[in-house]
N, C-alpha and C. Protein backbone atom coordinates (compact mmCIF):
# COMPACT_ATOMS: atom_id res chain seq x y z
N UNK A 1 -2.04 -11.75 1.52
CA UNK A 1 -2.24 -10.77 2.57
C UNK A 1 -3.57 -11.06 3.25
N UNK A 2 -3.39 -11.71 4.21
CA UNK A 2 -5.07 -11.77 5.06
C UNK A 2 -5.31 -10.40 5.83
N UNK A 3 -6.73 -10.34 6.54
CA UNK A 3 -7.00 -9.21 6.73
C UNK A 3 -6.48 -8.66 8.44
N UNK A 4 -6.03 -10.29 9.04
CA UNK A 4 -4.93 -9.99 9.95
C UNK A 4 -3.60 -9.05 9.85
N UNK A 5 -3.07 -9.67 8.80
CA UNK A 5 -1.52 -9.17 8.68
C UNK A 5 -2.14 -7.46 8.13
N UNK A 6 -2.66 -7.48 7.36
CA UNK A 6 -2.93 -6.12 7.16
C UNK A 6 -3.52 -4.93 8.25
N UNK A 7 -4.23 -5.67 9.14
CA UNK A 7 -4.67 -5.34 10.21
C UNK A 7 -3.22 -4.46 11.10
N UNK A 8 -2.88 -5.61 11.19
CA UNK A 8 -1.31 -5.68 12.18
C UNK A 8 -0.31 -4.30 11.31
N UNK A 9 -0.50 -4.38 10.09
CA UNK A 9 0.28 -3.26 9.47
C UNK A 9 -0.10 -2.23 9.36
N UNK A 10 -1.13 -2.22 9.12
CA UNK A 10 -1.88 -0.63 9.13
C UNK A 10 -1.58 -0.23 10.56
N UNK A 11 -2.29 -0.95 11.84
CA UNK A 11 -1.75 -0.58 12.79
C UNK A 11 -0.59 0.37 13.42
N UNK A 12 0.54 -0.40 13.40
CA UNK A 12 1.76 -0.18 13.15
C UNK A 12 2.20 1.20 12.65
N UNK A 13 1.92 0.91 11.25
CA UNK A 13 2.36 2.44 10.54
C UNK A 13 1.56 3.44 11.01
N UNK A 14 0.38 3.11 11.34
CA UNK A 14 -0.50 4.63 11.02
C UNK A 14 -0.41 5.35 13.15
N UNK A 15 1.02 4.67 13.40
CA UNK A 15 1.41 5.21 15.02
C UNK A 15 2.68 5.98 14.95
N UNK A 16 3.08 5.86 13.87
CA UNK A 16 4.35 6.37 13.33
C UNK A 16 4.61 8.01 13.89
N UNK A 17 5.68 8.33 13.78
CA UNK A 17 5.78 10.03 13.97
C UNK A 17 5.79 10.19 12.19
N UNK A 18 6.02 9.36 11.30
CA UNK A 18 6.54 10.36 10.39
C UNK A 18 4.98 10.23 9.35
N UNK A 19 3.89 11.53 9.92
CA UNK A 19 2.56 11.75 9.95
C UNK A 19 2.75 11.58 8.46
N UNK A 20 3.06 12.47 7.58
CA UNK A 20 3.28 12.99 6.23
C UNK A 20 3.74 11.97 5.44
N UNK A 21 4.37 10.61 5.99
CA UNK A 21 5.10 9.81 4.99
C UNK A 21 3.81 8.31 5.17
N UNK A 22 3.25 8.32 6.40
CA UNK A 22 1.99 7.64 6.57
C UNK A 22 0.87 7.93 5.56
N UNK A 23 0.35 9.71 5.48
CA UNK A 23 -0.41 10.22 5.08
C UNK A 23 -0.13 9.97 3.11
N UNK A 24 0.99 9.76 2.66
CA UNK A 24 1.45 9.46 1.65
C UNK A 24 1.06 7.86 1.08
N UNK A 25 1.53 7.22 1.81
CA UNK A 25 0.89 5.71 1.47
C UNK A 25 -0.44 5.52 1.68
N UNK A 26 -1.14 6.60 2.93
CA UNK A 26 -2.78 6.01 2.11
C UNK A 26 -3.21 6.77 0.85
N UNK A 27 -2.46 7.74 0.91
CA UNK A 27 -3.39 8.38 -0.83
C UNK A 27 -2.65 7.50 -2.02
N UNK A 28 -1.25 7.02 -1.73
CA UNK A 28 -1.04 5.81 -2.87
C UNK A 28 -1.73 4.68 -3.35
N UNK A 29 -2.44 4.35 -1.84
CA UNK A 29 -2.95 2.64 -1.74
C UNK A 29 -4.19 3.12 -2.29
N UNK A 30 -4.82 4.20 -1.71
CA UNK A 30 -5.94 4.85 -2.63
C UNK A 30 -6.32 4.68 -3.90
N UNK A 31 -5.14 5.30 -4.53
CA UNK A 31 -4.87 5.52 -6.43
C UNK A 31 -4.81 4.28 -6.74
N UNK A 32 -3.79 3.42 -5.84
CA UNK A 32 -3.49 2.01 -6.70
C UNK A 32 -4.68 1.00 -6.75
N UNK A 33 -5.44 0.93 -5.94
CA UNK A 33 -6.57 0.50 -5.66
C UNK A 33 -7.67 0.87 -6.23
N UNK A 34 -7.94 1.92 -6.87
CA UNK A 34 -8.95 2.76 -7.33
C UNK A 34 -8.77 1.72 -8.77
N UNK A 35 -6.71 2.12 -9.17
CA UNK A 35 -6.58 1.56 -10.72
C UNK A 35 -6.94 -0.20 -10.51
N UNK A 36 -6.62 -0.80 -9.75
CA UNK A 36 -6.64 -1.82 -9.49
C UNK A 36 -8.26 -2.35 -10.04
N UNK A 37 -9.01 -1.84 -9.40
CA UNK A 37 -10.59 -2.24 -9.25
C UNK A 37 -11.14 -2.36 -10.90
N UNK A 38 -10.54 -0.74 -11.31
CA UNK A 38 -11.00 -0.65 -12.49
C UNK A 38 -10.13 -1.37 -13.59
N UNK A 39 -9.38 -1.72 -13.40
CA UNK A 39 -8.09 -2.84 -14.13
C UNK A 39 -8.97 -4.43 -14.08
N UNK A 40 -9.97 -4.83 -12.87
CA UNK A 40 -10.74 -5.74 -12.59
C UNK A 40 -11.46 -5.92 -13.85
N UNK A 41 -12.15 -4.88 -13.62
CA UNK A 41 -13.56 -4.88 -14.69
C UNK A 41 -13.41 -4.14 -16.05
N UNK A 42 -11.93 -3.87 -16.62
CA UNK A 42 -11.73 -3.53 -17.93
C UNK A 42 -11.64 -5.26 -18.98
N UNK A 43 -11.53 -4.67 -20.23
CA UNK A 43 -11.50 -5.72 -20.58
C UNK A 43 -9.94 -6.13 -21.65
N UNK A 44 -9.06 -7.08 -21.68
CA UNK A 44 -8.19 -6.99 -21.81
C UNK A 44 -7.52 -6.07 -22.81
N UNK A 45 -8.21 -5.91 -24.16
CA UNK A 45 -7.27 -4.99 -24.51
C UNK A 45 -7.30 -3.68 -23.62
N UNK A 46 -8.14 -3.26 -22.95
CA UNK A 46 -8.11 -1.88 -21.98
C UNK A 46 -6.93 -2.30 -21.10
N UNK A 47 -6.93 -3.45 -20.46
CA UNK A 47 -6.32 -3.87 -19.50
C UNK A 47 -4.24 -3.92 -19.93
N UNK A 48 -4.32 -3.91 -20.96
CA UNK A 48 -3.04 -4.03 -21.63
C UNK A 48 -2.53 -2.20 -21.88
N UNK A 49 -3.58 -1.24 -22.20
CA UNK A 49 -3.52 -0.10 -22.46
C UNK A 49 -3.21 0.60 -20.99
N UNK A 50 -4.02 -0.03 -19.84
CA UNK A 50 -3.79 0.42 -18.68
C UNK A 50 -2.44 0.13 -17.76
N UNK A 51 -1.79 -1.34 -18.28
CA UNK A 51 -0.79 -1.16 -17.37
C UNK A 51 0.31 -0.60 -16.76
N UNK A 52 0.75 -0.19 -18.40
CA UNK A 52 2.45 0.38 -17.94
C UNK A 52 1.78 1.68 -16.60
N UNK A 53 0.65 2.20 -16.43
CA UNK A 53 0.28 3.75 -15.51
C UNK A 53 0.02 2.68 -14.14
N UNK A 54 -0.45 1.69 -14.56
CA UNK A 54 -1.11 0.84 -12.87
C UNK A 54 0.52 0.28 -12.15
N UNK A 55 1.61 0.19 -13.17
CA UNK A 55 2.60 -0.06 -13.02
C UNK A 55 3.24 1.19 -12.15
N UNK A 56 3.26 2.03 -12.55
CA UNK A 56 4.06 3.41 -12.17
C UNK A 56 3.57 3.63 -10.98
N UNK A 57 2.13 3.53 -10.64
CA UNK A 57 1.41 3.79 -9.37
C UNK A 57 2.03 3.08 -8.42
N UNK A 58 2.11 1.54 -8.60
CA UNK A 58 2.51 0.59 -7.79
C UNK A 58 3.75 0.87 -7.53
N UNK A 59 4.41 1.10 -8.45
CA UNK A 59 5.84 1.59 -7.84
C UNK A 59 6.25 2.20 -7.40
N UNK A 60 5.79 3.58 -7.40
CA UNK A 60 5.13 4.44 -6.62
C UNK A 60 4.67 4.02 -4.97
N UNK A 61 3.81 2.86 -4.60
CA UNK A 61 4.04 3.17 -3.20
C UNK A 61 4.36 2.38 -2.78
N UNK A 62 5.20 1.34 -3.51
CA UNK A 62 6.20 0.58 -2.83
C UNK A 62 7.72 1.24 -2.53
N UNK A 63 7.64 2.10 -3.49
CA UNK A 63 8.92 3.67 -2.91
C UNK A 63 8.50 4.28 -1.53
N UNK A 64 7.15 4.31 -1.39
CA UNK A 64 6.57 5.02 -0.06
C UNK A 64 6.95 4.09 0.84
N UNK A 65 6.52 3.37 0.94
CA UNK A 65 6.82 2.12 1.54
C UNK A 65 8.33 2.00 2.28
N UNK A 66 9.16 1.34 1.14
CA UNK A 66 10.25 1.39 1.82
C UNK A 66 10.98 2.82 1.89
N UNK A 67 10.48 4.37 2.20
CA UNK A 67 11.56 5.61 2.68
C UNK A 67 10.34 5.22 4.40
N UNK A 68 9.22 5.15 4.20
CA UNK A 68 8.40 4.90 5.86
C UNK A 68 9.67 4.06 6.27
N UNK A 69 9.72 3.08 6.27
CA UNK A 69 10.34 1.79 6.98
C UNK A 69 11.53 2.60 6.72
N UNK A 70 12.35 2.94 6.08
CA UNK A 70 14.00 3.27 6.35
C UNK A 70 13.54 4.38 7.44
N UNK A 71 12.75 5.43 7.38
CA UNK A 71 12.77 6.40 8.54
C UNK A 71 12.45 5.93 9.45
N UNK A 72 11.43 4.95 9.97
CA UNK A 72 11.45 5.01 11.25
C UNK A 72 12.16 3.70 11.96
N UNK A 73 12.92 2.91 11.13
CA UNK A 73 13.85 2.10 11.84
C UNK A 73 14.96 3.31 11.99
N UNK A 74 16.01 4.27 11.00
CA UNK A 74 16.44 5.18 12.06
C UNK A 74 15.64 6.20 13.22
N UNK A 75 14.68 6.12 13.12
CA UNK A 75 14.31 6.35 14.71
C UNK A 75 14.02 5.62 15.59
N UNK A 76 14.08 4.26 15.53
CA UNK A 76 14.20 3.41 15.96
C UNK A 76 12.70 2.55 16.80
N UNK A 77 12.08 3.31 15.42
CA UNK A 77 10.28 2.72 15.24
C UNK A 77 9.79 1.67 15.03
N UNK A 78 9.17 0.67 15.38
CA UNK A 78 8.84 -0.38 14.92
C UNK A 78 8.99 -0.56 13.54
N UNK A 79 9.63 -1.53 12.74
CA UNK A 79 9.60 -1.90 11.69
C UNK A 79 9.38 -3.09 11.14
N UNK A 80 8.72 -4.03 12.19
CA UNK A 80 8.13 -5.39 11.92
C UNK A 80 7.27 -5.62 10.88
N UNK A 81 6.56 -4.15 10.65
CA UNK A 81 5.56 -4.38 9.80
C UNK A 81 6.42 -4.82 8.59
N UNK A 82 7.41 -4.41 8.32
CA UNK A 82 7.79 -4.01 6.84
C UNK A 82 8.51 -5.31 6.53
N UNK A 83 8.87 -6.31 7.61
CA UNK A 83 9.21 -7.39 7.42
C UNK A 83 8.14 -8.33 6.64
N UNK A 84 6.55 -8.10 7.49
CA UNK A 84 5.65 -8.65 7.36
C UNK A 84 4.84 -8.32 5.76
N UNK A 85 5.53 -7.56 5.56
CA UNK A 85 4.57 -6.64 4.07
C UNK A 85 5.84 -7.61 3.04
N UNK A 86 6.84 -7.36 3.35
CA UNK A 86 8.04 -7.91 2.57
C UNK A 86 8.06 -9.68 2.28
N UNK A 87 7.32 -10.04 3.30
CA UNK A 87 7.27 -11.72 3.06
C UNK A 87 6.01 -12.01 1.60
N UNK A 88 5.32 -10.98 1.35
CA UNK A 88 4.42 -11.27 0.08
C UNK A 88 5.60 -10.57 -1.19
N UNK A 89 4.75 -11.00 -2.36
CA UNK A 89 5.03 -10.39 -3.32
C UNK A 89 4.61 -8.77 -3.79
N UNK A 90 4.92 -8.74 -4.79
CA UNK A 90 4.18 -7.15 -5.71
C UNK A 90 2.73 -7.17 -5.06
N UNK A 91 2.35 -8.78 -5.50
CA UNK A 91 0.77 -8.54 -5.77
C UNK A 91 0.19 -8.08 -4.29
N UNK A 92 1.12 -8.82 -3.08
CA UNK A 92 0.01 -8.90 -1.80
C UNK A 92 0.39 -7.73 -1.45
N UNK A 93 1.41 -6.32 -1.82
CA UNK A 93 1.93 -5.18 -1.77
C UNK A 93 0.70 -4.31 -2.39
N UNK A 94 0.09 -4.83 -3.64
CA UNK A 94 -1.09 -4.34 -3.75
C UNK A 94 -2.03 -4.71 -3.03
N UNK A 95 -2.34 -6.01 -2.47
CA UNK A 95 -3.52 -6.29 -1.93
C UNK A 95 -3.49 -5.85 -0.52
N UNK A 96 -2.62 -5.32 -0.05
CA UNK A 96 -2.39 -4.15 1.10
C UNK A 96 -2.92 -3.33 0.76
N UNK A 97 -2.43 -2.54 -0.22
CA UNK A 97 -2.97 -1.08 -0.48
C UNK A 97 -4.72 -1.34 -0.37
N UNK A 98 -5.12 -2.46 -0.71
CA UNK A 98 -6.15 -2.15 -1.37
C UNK A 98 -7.23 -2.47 0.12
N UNK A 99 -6.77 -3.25 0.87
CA UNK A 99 -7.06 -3.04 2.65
C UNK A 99 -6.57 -1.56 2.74
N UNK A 100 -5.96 -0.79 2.66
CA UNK A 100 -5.75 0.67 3.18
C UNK A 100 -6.96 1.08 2.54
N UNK A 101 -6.96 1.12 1.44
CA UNK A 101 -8.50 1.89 1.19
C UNK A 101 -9.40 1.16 1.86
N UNK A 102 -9.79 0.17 2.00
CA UNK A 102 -10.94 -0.53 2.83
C UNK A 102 -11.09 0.26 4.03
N UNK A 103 -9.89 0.10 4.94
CA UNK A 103 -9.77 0.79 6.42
C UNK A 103 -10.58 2.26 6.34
N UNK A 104 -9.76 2.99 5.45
CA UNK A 104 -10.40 4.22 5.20
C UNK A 104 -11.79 4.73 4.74
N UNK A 105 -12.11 3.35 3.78
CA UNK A 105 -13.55 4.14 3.43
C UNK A 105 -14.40 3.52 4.78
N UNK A 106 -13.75 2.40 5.45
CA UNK A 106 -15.30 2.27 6.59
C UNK A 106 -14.83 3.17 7.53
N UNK A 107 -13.88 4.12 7.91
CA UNK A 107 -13.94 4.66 8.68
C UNK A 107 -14.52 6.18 8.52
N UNK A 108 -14.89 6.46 7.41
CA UNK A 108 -15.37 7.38 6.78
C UNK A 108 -16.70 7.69 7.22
């Protein structure tokens, strides 16, 4: 995930009508990112204790993820992004989220 494509996606979504399902994936990318950081600097046995929850999170807003993109392709919303999020894996699905918190805390 470079900080283009993420650029280009945040974009995108955060023009959306569906305010509440936007407002949902940044408090996900938030959490997952928060666990993420601290998943960084644990040390493996922590890191083994932490996953199955860093797991649930992630799955968690990759569910957000794809109900955004099913709603606003039936409204017939841009959904390029979700092509563009979809060409990475899990990981660059996290390393999105973790640009959503970036976006947010410098805009803070």
């Amino acid at each position: 995930m470079t900080p283009e494509i993420a650029s280009r996606i945040y974009g995108i979504i955060s023009k959306t009508s569906y305010v509440k399902l936007f407002e949902k994936i940044q408090k996900k990318s938030v959490e997952y990112a928060h666990i993420r950081a601290e998943f960084a600097l644990a040390d493996r046995e922590t890191q083994i204790e932490m996953d199955p929850s860093r797991t649930i999170v992630h799955n968690a807003l990759i569910d957000c993820i794809k109900i955004l993109a099913r709603n606003m392709g039936a409204a017939g919303e841009d959904v390029e992004w979700y092509r563009l999020l979809l060409k990475g894996d899990r990981y660059e699905i996290g390393k999105f989220a973790c640009w959503v918190h970036w976006y947010l805390s410098d805009e803070a």
